[in-house]
Protein backbone atom coordinates (compact mmCIF):
# COMPACT_ATOMS: atom_id res chain seq x y z
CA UNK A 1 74.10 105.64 151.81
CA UNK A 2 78.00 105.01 152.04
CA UNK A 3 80.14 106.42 149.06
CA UNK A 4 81.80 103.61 147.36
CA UNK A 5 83.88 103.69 144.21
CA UNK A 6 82.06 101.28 141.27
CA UNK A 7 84.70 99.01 141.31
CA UNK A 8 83.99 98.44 145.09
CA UNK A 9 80.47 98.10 144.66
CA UNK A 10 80.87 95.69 141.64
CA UNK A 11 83.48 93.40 143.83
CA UNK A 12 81.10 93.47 146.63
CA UNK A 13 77.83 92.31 144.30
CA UNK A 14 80.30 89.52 142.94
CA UNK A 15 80.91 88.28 146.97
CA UNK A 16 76.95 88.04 147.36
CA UNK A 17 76.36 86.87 144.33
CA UNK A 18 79.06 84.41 145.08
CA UNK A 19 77.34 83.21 148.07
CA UNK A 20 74.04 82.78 146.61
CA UNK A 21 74.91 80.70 144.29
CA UNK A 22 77.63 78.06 146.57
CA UNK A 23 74.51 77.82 148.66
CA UNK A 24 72.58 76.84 145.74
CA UNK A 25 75.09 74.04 144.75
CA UNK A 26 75.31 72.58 147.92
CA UNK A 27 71.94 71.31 146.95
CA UNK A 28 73.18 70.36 143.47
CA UNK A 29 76.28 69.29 143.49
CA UNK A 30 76.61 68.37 139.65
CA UNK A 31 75.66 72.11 139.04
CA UNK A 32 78.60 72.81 141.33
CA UNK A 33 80.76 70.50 139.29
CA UNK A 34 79.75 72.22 136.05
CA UNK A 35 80.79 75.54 137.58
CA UNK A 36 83.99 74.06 138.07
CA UNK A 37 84.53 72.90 134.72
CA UNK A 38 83.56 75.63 132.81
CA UNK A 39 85.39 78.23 134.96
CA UNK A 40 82.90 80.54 135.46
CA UNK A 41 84.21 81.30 139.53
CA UNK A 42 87.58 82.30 138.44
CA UNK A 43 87.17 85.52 140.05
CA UNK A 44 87.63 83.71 143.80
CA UNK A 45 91.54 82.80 143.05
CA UNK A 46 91.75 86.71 142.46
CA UNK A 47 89.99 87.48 145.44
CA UNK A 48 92.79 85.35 147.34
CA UNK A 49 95.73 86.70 145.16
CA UNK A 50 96.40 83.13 143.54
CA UNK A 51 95.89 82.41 139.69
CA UNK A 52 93.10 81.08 137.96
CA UNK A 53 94.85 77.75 137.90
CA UNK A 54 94.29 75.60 141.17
């Protein structure tokens, strides 16, 4: 098993987790919509560097 810091390991089970669920919405797309609204993928725009605000 590779040695990873927490914060690594946390950031890469937010990716997957991530990906689960887009895959999920593209079935639902109102549940995709309510995502939105509610702001619950916030962490993305961090991933790129950008803000929370699109």
């Amino acid at each position: 098993m590779t040695d990873k810091s927490v914060e690594a390991q946390s950031h890469e089970i937010q990716k997957i987790a991530h990906e689960i669920i887009s895959e999920g919405f593209q079935e639902h797309p109102k549940a995709q919509n309510q995502g939105v609204l509610t702001g619950k993928f916030n962490h993305e725009a961090k991933d790129r560097g950008g803000s929370k605000e699109a």
